[in-house]
N, C-alpha and C. Protein backbone atom coordinates (compact mmCIF):
# COMPACT_ATOMS: atom_id res chain seq x y z
N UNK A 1 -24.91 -27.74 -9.07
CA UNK A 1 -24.18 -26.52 -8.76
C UNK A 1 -23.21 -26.24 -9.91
N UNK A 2 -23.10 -24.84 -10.52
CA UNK A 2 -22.37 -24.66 -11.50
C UNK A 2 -20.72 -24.63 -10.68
N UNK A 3 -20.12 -24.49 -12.08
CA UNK A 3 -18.14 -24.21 -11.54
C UNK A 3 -18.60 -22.77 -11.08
N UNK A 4 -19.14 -21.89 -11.37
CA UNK A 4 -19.12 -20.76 -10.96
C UNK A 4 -19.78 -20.23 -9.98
N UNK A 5 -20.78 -21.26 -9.37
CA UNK A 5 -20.76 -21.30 -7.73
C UNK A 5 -20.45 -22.14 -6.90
N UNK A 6 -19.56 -22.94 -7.71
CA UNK A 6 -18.18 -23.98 -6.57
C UNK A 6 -17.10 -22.50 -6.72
N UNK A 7 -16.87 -22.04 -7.52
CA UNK A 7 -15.67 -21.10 -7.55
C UNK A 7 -15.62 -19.89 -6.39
N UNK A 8 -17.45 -19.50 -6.11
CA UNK A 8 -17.59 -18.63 -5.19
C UNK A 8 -18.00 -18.78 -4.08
N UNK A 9 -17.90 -20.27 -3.76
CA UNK A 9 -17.75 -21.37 -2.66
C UNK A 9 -16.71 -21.19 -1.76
N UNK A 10 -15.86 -21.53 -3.19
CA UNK A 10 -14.29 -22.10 -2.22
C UNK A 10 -13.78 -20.36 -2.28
N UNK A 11 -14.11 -19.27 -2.76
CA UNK A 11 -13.10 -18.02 -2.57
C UNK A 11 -14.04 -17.77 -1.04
N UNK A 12 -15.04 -17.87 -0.72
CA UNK A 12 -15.78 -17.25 0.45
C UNK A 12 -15.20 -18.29 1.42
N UNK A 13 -15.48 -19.10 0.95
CA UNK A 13 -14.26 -19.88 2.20
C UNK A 13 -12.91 -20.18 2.20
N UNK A 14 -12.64 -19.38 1.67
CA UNK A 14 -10.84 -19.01 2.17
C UNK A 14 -11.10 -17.35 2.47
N UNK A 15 -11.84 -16.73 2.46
CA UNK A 15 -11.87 -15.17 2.71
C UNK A 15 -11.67 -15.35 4.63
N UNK A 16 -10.75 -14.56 4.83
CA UNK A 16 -10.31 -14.89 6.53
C UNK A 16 -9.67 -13.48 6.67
N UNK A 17 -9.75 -12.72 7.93
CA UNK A 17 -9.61 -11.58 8.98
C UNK A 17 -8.47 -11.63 9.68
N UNK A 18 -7.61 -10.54 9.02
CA UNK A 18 -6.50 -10.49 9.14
C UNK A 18 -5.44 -9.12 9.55
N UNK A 19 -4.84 -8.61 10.45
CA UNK A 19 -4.26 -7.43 11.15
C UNK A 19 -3.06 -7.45 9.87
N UNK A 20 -3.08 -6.00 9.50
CA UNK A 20 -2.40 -5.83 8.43
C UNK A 20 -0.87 -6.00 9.09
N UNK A 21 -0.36 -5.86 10.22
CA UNK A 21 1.14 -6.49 10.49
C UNK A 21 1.29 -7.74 9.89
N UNK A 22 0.46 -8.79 10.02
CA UNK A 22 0.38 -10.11 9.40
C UNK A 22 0.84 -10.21 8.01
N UNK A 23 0.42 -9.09 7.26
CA UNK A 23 0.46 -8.96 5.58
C UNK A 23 1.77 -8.60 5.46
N UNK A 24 2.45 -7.60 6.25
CA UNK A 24 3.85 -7.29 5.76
C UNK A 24 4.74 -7.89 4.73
N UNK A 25 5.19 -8.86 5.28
CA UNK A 25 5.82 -9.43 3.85
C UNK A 25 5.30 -9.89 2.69
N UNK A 26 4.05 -10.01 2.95
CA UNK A 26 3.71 -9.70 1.41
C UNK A 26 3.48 -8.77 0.90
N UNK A 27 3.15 -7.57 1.64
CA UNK A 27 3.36 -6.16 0.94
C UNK A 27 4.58 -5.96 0.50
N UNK A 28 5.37 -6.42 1.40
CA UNK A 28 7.33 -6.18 0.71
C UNK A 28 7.40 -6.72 -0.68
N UNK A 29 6.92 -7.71 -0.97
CA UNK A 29 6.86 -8.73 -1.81
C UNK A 29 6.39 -8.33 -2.82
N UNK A 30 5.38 -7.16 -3.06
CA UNK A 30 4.51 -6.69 -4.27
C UNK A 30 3.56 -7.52 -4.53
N UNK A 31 2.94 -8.26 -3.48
CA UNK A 31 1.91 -9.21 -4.23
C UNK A 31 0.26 -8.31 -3.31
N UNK A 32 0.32 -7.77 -2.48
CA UNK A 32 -0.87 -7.24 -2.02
C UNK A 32 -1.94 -6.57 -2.90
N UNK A 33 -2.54 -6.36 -2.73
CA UNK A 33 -3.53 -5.61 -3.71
C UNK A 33 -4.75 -4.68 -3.13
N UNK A 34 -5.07 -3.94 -2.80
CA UNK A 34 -6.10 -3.20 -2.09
C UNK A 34 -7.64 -3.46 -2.74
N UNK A 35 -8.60 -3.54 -2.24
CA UNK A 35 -10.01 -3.43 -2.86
C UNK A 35 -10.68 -2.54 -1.97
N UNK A 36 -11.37 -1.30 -3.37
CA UNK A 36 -11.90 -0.43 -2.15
C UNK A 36 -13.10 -0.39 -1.39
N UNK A 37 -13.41 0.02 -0.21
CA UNK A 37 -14.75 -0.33 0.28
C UNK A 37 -15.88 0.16 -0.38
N UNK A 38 -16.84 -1.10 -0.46
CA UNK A 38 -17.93 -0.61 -1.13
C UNK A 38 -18.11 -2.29 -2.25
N UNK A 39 -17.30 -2.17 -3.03
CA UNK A 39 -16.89 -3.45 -3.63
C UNK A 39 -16.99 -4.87 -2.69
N UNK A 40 -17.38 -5.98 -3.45
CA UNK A 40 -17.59 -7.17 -2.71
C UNK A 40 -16.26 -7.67 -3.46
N UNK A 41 -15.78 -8.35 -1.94
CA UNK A 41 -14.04 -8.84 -1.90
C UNK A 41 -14.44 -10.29 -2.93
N UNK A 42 -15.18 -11.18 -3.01
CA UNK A 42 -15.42 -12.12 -3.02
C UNK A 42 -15.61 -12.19 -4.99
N UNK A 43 -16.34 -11.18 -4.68
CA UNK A 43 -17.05 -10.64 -6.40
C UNK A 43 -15.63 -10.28 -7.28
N UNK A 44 -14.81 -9.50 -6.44
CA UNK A 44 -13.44 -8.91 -7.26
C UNK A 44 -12.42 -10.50 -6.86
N UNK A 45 -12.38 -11.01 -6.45
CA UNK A 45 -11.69 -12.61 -6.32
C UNK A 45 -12.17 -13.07 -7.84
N UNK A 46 -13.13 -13.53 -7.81
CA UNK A 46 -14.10 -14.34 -8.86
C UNK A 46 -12.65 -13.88 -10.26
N UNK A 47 -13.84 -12.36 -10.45
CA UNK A 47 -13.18 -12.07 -11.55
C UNK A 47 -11.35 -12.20 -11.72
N UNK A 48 -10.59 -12.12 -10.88
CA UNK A 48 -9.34 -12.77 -11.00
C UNK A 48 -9.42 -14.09 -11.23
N UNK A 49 -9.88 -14.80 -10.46
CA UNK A 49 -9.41 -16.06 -10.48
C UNK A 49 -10.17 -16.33 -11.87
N UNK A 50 -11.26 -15.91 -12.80
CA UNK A 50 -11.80 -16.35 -14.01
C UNK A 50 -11.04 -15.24 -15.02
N UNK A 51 -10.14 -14.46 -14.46
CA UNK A 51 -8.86 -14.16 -15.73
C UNK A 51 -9.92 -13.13 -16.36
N UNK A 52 -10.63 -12.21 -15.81
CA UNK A 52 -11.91 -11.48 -16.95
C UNK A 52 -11.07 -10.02 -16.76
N UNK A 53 -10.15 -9.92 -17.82
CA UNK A 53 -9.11 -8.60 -17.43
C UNK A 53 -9.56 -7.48 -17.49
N UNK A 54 -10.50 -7.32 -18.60
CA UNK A 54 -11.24 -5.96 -19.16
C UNK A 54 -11.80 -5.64 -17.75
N UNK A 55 -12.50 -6.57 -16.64
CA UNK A 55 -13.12 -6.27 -15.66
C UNK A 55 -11.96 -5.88 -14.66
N UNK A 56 -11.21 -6.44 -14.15
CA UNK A 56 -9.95 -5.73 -13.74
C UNK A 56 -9.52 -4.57 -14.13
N UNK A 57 -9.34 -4.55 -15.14
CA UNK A 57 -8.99 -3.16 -15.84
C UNK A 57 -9.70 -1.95 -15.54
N UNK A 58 -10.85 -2.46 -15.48
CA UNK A 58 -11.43 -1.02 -15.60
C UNK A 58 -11.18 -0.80 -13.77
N UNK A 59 -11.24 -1.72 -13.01
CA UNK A 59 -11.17 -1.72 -11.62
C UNK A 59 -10.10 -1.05 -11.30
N UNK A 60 -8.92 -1.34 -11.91
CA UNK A 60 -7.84 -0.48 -11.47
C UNK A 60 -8.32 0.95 -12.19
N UNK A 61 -8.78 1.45 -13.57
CA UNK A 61 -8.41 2.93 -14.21
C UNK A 61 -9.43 3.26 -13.01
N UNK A 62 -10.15 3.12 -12.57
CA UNK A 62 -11.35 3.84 -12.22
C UNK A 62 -10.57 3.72 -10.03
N UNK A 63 -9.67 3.42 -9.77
CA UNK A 63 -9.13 3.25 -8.60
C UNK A 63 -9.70 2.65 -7.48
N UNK A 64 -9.98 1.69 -8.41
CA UNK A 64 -10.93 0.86 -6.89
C UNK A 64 -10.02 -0.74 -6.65
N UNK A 65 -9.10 -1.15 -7.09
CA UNK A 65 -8.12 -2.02 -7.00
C UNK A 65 -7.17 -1.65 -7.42
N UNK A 66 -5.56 -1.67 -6.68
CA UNK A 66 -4.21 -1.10 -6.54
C UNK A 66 -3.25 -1.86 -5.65
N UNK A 67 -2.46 -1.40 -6.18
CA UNK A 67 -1.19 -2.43 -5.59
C UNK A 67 -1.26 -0.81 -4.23
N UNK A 68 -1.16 -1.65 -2.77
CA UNK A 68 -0.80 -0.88 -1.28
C UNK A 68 0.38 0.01 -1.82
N UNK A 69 0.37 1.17 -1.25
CA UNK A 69 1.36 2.49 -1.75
C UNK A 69 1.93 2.00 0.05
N UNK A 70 3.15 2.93 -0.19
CA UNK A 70 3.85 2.68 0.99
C UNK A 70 3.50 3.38 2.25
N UNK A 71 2.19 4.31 1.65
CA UNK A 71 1.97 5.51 2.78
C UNK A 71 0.48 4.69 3.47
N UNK A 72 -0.01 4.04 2.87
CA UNK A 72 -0.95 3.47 3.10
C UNK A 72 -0.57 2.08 3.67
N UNK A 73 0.43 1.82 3.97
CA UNK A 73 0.75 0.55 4.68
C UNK A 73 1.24 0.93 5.75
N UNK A 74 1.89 2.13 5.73
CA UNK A 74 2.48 2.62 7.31
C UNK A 74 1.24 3.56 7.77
N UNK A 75 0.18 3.93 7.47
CA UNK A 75 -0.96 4.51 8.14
C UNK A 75 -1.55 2.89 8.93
N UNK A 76 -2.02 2.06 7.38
CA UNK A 76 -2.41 0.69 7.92
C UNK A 76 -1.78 0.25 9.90
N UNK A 77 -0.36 0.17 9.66
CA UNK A 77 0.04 -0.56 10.51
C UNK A 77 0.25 0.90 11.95
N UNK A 78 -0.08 1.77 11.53
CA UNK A 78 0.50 2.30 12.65
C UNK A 78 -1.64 2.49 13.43
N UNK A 79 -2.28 2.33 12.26
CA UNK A 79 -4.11 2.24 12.87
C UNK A 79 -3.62 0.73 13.67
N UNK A 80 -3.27 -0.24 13.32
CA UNK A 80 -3.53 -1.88 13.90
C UNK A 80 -4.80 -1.90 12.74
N UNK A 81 -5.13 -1.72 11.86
CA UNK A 81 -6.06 -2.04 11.16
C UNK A 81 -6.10 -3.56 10.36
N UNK A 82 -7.33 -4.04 10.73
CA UNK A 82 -7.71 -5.22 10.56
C UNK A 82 -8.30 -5.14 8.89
N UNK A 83 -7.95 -6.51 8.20
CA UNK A 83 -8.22 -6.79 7.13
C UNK A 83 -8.94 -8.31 6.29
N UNK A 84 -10.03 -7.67 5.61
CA UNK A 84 -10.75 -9.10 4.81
C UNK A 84 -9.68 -9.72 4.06
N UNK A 85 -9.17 -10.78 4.04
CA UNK A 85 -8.06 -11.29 2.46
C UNK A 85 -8.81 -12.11 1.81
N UNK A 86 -7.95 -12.86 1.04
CA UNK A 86 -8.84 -13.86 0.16
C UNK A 86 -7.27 -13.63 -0.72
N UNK A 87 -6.30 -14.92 -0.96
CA UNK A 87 -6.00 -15.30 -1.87
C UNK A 87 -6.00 -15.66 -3.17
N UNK A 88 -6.02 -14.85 -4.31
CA UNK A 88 -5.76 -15.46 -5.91
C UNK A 88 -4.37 -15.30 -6.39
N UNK A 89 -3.84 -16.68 -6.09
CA UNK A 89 -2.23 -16.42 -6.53
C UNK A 89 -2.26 -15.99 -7.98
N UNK A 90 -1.46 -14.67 -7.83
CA UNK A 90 -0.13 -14.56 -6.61
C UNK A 90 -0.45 -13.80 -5.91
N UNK A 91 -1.85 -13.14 -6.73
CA UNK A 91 -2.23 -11.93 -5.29
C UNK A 91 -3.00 -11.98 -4.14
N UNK A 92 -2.53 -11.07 -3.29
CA UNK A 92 -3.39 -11.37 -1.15
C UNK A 92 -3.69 -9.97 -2.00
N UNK A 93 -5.69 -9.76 -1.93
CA UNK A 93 -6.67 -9.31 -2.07
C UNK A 93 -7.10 -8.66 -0.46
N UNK A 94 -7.12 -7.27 -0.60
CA UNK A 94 -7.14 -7.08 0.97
C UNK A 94 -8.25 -5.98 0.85
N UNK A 95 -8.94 -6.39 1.67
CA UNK A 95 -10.05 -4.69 2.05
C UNK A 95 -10.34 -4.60 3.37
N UNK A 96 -10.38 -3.29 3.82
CA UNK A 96 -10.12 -2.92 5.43
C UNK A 96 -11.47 -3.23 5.74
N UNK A 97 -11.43 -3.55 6.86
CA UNK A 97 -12.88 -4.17 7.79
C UNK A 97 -13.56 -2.87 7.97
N UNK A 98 -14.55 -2.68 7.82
CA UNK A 98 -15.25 -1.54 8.45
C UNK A 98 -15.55 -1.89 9.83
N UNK A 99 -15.36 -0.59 10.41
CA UNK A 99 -15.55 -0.72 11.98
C UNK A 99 -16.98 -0.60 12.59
């Protein structure tokens, strides 16, 4: 098994379902990060945790990864909307569950 499918091992198993009230303080915190649907949470982990910035980069110009806006955290919490995470310190990686 390569490092790079132990790496997408251990991010799929820490990926865990989570009610965005739960996230709050880390949204206070600035460490949240949005991923938009459509994107694999697991796939956009990788590339953080392997530091591949150009791939980030373009993820954010093109608006498909963003730090939670404040209007989108009080829609979040006032839906009860449930969320995929997955930790890459320092950032909680979040994409809304489809219903």
């Amino acid at each position: 098994m390569s490092t790079t499918d132990i790496l997408r091992t251990k991010i799929n198993l820490e990926t865990a379902a989570y009610p965005w009230s739960e996230l709050l303080r880390h949204f206070a915190s600035g460490t949240v990060l949005a991923v938009q649907p459509g994107l694999d949470l697991v796939e956009v982990a990788m590339h953080m945790a392997e530091d591949h910035a150009d791939v980030i980069a373009a993820l954010i110009e093109h608006g498909q990864l963003d730090k939670v806006s404040d209007e989108q955290a009080q829609l979040w919490l006032e839906q009860d909307a449930q969320h995929w995470t997955v930790v890459v310190k320092p950032w909680i990686l979040v994409q809304e569950r489809q219903k």
